[in-house]
C-alpha atoms as a PDB file:
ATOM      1  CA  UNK A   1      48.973  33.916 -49.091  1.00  0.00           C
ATOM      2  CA  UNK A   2      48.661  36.993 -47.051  1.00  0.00           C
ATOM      3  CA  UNK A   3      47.502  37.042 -43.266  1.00  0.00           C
ATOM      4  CA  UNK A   4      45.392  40.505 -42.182  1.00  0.00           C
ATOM      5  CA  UNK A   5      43.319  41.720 -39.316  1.00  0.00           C
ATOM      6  CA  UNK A   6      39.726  42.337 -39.246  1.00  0.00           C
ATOM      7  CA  UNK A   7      38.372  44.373 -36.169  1.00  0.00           C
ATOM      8  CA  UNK A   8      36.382  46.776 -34.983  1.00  0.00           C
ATOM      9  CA  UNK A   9      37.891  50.216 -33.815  1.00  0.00           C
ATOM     10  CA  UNK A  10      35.588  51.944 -30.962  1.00  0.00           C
ATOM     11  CA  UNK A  11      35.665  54.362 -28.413  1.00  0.00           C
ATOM     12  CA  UNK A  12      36.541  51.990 -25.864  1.00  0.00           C
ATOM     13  CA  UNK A  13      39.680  49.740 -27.782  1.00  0.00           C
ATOM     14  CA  UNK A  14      42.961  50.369 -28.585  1.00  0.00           C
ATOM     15  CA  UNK A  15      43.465  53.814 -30.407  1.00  0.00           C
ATOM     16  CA  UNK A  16      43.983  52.952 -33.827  1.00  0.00           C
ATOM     17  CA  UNK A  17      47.556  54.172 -34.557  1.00  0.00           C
ATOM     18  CA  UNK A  18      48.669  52.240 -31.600  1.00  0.00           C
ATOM     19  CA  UNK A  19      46.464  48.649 -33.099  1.00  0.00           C
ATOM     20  CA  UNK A  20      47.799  49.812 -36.352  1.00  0.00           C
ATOM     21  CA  UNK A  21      51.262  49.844 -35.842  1.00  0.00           C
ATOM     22  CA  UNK A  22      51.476  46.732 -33.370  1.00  0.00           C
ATOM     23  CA  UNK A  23      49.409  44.620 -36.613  1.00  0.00           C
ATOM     24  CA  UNK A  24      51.892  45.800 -38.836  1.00  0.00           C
ATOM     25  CA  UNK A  25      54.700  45.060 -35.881  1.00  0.00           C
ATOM     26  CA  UNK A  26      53.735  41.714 -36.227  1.00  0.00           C
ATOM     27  CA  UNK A  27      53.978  40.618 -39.913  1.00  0.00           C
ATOM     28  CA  UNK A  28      50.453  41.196 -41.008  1.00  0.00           C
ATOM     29  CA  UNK A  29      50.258  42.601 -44.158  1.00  0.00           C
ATOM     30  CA  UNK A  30      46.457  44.779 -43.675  1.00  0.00           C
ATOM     31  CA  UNK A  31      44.052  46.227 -41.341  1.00  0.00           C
ATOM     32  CA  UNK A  32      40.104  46.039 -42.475  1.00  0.00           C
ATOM     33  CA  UNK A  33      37.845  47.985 -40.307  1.00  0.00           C
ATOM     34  CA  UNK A  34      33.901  47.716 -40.563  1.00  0.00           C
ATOM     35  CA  UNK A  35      31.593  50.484 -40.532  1.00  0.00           C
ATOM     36  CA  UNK A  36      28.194  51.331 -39.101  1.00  0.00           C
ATOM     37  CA  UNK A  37      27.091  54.978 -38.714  1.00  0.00           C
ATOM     38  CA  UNK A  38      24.629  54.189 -36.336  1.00  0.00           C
ATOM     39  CA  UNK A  39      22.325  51.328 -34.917  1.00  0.00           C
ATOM     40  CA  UNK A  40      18.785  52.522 -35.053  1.00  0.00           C
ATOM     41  CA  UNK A  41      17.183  51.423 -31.602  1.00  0.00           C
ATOM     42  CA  UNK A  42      14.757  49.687 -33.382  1.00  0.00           C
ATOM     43  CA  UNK A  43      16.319  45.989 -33.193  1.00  0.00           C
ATOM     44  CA  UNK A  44      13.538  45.027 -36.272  1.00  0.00           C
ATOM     45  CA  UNK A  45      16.251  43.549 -38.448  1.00  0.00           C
ATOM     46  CA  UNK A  46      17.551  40.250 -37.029  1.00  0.00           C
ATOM     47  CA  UNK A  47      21.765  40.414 -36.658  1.00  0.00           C
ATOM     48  CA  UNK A  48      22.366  37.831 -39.181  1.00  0.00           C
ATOM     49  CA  UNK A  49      25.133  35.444 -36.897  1.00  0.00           C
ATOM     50  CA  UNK A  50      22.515  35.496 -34.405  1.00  0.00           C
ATOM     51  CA  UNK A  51      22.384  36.638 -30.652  1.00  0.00           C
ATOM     52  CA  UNK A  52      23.050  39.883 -29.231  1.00  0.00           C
ATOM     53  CA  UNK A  53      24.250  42.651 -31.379  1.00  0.00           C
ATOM     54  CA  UNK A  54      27.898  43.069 -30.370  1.00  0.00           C
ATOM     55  CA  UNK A  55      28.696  46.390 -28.485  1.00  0.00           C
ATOM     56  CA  UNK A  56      31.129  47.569 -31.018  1.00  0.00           C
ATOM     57  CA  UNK A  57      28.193  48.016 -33.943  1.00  0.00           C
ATOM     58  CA  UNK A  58      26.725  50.515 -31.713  1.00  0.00           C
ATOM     59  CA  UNK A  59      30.765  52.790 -30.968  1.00  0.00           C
ATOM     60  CA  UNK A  60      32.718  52.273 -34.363  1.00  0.00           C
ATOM     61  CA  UNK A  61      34.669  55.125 -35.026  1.00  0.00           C
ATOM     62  CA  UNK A  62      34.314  56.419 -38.667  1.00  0.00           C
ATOM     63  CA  UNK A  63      36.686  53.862 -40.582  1.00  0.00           C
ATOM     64  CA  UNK A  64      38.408  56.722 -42.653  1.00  0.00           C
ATOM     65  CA  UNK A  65      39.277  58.775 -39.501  1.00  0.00           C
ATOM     66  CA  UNK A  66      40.850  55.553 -37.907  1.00  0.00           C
ATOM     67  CA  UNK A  67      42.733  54.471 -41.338  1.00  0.00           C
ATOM     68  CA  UNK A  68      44.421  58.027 -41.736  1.00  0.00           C
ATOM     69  CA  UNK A  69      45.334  57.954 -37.787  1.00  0.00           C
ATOM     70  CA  UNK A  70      46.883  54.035 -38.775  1.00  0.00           C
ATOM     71  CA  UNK A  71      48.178  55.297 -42.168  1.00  0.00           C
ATOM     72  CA  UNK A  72      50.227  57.687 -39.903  1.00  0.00           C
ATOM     73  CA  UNK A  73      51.701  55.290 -38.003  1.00  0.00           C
ATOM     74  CA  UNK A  74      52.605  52.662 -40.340  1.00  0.00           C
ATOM     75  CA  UNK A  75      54.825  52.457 -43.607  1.00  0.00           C
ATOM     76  CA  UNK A  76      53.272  49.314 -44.977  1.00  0.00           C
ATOM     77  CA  UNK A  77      50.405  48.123 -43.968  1.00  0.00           C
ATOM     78  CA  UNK A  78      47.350  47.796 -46.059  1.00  0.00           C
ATOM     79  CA  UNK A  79      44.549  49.910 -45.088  1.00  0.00           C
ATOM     80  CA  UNK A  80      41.057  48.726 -45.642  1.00  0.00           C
ATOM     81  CA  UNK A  81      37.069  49.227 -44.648  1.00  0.00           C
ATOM     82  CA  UNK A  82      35.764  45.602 -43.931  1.00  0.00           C
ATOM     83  CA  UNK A  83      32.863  46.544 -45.094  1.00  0.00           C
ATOM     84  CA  UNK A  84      32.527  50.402 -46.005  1.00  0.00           C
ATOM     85  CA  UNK A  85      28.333  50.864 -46.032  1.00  0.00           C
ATOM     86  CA  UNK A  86      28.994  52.528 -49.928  1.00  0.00           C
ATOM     87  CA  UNK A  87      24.707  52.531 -49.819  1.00  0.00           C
ATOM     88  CA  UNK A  88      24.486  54.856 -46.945  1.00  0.00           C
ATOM     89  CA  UNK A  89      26.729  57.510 -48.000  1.00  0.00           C
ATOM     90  CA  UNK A  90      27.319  60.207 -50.533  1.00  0.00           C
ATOM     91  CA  UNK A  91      28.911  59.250 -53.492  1.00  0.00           C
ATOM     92  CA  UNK A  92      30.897  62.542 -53.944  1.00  0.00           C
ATOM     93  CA  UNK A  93      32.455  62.936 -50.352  1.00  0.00           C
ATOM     94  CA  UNK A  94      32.852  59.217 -50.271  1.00  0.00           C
ATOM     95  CA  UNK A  95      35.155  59.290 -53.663  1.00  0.00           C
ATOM     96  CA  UNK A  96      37.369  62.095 -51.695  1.00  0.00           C
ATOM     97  CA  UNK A  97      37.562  60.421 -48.203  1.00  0.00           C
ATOM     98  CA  UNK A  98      38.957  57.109 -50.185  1.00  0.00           C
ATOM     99  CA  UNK A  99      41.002  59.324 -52.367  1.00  0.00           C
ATOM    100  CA  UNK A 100      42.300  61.390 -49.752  1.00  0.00           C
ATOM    101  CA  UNK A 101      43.148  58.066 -47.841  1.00  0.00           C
ATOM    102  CA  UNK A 102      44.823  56.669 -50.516  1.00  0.00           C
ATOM    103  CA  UNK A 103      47.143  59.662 -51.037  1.00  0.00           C
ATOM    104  CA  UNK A 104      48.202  60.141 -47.575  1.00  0.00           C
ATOM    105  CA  UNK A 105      49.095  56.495 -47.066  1.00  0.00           C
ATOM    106  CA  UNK A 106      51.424  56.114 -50.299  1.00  0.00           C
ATOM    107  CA  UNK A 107      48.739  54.009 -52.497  1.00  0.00           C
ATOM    108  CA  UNK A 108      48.235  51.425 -49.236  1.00  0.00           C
ATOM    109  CA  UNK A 109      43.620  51.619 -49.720  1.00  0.00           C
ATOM    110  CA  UNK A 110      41.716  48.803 -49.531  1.00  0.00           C
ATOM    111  CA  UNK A 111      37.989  49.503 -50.642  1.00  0.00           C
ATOM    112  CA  UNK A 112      35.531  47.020 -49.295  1.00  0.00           C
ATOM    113  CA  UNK A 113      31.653  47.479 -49.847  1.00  0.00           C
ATOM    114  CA  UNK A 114      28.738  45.779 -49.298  1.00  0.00           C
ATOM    115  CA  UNK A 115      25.109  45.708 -49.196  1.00  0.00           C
ATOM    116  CA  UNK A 116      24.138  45.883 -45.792  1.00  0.00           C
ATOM    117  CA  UNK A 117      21.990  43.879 -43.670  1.00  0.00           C
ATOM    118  CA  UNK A 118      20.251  46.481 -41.232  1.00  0.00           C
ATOM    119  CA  UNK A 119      17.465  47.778 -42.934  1.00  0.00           C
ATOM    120  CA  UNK A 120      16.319  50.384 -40.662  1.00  0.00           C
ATOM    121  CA  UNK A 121      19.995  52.148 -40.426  1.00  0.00           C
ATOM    122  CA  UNK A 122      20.026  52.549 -44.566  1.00  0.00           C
ATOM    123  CA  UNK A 123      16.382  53.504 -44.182  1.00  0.00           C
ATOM    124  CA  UNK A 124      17.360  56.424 -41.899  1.00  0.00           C
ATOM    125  CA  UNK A 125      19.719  57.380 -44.523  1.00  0.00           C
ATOM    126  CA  UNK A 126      17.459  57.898 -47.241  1.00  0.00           C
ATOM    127  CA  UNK A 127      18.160  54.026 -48.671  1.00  0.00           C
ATOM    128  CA  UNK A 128      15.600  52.301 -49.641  1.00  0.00           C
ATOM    129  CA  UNK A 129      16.243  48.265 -49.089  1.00  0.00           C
ATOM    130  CA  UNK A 130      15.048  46.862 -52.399  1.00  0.00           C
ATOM    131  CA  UNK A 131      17.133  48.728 -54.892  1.00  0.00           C
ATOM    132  CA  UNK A 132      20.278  48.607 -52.494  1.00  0.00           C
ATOM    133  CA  UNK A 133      21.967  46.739 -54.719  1.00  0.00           C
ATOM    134  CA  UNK A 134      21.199  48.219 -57.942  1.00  0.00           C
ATOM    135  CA  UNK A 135      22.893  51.507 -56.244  1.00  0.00           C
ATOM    136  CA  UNK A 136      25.646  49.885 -55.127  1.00  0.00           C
ATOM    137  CA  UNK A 137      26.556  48.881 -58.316  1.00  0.00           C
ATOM    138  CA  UNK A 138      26.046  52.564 -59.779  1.00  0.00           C
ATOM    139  CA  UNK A 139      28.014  54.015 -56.710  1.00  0.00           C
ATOM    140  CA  UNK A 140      31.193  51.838 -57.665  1.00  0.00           C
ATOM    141  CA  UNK A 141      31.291  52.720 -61.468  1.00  0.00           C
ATOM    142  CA  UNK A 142      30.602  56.581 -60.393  1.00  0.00           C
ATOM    143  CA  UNK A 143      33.996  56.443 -57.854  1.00  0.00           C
ATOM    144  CA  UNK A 144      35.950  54.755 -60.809  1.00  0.00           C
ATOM    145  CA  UNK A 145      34.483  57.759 -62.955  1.00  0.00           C
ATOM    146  CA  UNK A 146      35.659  60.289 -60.200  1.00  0.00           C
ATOM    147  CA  UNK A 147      38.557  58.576 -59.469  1.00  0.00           C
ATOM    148  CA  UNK A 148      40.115  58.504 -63.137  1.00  0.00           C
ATOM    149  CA  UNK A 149      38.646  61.587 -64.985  1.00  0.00           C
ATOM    150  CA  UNK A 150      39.308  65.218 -64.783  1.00  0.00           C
ATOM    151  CA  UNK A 151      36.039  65.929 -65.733  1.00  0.00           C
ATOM    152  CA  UNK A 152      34.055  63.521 -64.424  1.00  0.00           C
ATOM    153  CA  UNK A 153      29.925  62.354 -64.946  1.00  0.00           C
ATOM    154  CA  UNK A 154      28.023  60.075 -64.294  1.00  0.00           C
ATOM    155  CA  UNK A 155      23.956  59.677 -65.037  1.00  0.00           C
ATOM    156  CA  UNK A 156      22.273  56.557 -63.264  1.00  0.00           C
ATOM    157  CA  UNK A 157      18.894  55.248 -62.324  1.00  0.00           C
ATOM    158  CA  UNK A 158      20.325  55.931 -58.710  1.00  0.00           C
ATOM    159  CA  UNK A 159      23.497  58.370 -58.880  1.00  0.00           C
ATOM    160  CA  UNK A 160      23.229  61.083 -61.680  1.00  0.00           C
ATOM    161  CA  UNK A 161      25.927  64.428 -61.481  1.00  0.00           C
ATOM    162  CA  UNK A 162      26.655  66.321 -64.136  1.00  0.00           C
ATOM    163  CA  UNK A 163      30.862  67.127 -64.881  1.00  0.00           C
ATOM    164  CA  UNK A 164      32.606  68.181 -61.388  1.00  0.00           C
ATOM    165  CA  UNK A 165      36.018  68.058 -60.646  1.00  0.00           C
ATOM    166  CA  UNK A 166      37.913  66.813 -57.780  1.00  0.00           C
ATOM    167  CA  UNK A 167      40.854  66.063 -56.228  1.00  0.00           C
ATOM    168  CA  UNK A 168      42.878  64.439 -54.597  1.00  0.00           C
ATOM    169  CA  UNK A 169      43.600  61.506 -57.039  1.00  0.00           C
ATOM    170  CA  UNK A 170      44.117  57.735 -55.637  1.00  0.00           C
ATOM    171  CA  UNK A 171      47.943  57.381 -56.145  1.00  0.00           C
ATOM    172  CA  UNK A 172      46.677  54.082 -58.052  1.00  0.00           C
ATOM    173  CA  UNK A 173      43.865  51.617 -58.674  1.00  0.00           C
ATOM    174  CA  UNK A 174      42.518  51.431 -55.156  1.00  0.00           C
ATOM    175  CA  UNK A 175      41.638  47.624 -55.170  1.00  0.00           C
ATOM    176  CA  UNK A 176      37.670  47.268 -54.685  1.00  0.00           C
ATOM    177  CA  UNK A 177      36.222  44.643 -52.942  1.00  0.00           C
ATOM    178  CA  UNK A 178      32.582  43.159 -52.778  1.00  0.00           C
ATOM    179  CA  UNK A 179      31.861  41.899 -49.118  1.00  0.00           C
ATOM    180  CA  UNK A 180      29.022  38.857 -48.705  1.00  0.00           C
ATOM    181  CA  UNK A 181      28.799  35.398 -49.581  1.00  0.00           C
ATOM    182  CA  UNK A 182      26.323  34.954 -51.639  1.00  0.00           C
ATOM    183  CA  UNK A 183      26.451  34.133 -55.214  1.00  0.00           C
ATOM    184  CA  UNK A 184      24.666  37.909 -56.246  1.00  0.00           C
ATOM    185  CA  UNK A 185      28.051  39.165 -54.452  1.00  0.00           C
ATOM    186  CA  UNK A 186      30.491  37.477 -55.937  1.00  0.00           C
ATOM    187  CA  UNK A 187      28.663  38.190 -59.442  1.00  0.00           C
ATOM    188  CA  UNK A 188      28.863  41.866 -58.813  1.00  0.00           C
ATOM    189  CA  UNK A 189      32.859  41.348 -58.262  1.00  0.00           C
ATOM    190  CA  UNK A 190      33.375  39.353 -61.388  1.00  0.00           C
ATOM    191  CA  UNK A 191      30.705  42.008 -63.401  1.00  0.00           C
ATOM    192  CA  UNK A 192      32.202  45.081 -62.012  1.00  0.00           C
ATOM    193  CA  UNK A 193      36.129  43.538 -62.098  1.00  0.00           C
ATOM    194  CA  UNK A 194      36.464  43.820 -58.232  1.00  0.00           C
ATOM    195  CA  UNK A 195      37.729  41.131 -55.928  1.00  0.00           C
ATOM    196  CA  UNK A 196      35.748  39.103 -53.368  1.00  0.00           C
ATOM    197  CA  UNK A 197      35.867  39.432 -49.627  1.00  0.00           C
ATOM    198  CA  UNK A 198      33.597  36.530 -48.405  1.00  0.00           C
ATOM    199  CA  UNK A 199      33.611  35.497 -44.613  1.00  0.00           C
ATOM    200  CA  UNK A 200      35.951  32.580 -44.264  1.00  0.00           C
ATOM    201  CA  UNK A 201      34.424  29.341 -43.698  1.00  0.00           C
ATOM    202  CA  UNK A 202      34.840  27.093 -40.537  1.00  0.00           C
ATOM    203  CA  UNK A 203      35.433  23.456 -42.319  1.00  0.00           C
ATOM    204  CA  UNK A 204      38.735  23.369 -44.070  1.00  0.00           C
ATOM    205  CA  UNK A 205      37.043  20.810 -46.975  1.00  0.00           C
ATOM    206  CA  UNK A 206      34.765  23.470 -48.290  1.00  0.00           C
ATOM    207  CA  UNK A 207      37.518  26.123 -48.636  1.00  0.00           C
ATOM    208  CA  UNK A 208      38.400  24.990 -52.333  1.00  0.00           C
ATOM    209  CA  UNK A 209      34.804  25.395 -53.230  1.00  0.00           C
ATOM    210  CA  UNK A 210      34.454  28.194 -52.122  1.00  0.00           C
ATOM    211  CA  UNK A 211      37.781  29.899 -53.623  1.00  0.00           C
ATOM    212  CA  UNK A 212      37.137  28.111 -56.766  1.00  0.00           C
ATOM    213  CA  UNK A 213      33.913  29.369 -57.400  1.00  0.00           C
ATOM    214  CA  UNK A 214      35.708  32.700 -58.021  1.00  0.00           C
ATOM    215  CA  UNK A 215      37.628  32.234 -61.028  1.00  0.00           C
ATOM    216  CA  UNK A 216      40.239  34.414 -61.565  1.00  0.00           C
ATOM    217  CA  UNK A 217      38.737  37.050 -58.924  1.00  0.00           C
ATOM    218  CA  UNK A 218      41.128  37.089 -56.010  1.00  0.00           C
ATOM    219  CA  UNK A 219      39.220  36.454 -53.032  1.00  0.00           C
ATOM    220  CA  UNK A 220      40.025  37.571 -49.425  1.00  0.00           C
ATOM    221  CA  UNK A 221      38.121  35.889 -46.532  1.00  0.00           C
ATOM    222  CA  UNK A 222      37.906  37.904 -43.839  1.00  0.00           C
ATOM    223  CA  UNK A 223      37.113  37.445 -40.081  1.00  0.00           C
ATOM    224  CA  UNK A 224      38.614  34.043 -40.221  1.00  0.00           C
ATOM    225  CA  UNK A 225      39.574  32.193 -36.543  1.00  0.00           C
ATOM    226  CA  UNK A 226      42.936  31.161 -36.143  1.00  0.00           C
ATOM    227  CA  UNK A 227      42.508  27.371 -37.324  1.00  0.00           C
ATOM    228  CA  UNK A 228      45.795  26.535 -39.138  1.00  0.00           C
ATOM    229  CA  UNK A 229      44.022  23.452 -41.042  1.00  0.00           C
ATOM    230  CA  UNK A 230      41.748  26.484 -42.217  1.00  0.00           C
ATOM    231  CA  UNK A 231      44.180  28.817 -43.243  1.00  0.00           C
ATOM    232  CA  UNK A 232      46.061  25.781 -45.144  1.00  0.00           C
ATOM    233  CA  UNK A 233      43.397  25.182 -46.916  1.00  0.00           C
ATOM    234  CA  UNK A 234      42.784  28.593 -47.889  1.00  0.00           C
ATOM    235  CA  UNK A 235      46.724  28.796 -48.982  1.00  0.00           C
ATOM    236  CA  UNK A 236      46.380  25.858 -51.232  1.00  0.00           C
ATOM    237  CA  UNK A 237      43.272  27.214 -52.792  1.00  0.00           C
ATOM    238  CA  UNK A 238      44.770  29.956 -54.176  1.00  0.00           C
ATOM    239  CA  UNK A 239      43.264  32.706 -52.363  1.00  0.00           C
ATOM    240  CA  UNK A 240      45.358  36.007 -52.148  1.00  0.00           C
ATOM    241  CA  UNK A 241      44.784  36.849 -48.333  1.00  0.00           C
ATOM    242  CA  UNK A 242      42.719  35.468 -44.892  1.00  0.00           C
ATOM    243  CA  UNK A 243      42.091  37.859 -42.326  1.00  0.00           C
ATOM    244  CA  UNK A 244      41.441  37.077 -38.868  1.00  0.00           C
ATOM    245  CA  UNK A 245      38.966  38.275 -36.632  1.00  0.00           C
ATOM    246  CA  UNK A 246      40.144  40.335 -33.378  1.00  0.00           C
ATOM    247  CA  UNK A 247      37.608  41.027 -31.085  1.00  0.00           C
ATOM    248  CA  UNK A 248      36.853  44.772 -30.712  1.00  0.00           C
ATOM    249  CA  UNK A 249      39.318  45.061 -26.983  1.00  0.00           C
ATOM    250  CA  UNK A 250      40.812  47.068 -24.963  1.00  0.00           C
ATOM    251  CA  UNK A 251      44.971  47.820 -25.485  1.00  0.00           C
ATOM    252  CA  UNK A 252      46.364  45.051 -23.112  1.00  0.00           C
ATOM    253  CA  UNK A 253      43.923  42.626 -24.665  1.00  0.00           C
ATOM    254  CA  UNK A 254      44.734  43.051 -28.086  1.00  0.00           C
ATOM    255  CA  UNK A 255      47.954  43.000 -27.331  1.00  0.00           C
ATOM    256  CA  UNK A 256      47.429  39.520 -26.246  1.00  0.00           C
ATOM    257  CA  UNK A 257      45.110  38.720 -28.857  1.00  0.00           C
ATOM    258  CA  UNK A 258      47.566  40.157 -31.716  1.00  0.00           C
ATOM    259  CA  UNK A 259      50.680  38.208 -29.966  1.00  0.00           C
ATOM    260  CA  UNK A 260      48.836  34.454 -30.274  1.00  0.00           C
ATOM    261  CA  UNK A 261      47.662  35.810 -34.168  1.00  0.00           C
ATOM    262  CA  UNK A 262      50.643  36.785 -34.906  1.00  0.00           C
ATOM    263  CA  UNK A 263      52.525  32.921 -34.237  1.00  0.00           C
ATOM    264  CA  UNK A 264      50.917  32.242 -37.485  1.00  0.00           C
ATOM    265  CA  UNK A 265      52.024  34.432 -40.257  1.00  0.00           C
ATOM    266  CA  UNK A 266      55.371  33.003 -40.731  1.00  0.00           C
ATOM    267  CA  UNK A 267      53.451  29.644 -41.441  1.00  0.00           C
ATOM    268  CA  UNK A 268      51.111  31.148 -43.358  1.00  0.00           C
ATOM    269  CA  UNK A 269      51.871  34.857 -44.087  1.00  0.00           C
END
């Protein structure tokens, strides 16, 4: 099983070529960043662990800008978005960022998508809620489309373009994965052939369950804490990869952080 990172990369942490290259440093094997393009001020939408919206929602950088920066200063390590908010962007440009990512970094994209939670951010991009996951679905079969055609269409309910061209290529089959826990998530990886990134779960006796409900779709848990009875439970389930959660910090911090994570990938890594 593979150990990775999941964090947030703001204004206020450590750069990311700098967390980039001391992750890799350390034996991980990939970097997921999550994405928000903005929090609306309304606060309508209840954050769904509860509590106070952490500060980094509000200062993420945009996850392809920080990837390239890592992909620059690493030779290895995976680079994905933990979860990339597919819903609220433009199909088109989206294709080329992950493309363009994927070229730069010698095939190392990760492509992780979700539906969302915050209602009035996807509303202030045009989204509307209720068919959020109907689009979704259209959005990731229109990237393949752009992604493996020369001439490439698509015509949707929700995304319809006629033939265009672009480039770059991905060097390869950028893995997708679908981000949530819920059973409509993991039916939209095993109906669209992606793989699953569900949050890891806290009680080591519901791991299998959870990993075997997959199948044959790899799963990757993400944002796990660093419980080794967890993470052994995770490695005997099968799954291909945990990543651990490190708090959005500043340099010395993560440093820290990153140095008590890192004990565990030989055991687990």
């Amino acid at each position: 099983m593979k150990l990775g990172i999941t964090t947030f990369v703001t204004d206020e942490t450590a750069p990311p070529a700098e967390l980039a290259a001391a992750i890799e440093e350390r034996g991980f094997d990939a970097m997921f960043l999550a994405e928000h393009s903005h929090i609306p001020v309304s606060r309508q939408t209840p954050y769904p662990r509860g509590g106070d919206l952490p500060r980094g929602y509000y200062r993420a950088l945009d996850p392809f800008v920080s990837l390239t920066a890592a992909a620059a200063a690493t030779s290895t390590l995976k680079l994905g978005t933990g979860i990339a908010l597919l819903i609220q962007r433009d199909v088109i440009h989206t294709a080329k960022s992950v493309a363009s990512l994927d070229l730069v970094s010698g095939g190392r994209a990760l492509f992780g998508v979700a539906v969302g939670w915050n209602r009035e951010e996807m509303r202030n991009h045009g989204t509307d809620p209720r068919t959020r996951g109907a689009l979704l679905d259209e959005q990731i079969q229109a990237l393949r489309t752009i992604w493996t055609h020369e001439e490439a269409e698509f015509h949707g309910a929700h995304v319809d373009f006629d033939p265009i061209r672009q480039w770059p290529k991905p060097v390869g089959e950028v893995p997708v994965y679908i981000g949530g826990n819920s059973a409509t998530a993991l039916e939209r990886a095993k109906r669209l052939g992606a793989r699953w990134l569900p949050n890891a779960l806290t009680d080591p006796k519901a791991v299998a369950a959870q990993v075997g409900q997959a199948g044959s779709v790899p799963v990757t848990a993400t944002s796990a804490a660093p419980d080794p009875a967890v993470l052994e439970a995770y490695a005997q389930a099968g799954a291909e990869r945990v990543t651990l959660a490190l708090p959005a910090s500043s340099p010395g911090d993560a440093w820290r952080r990153l140095d008590a994570l890192g004990a565990l990938v030989s055991a687990f890594g």
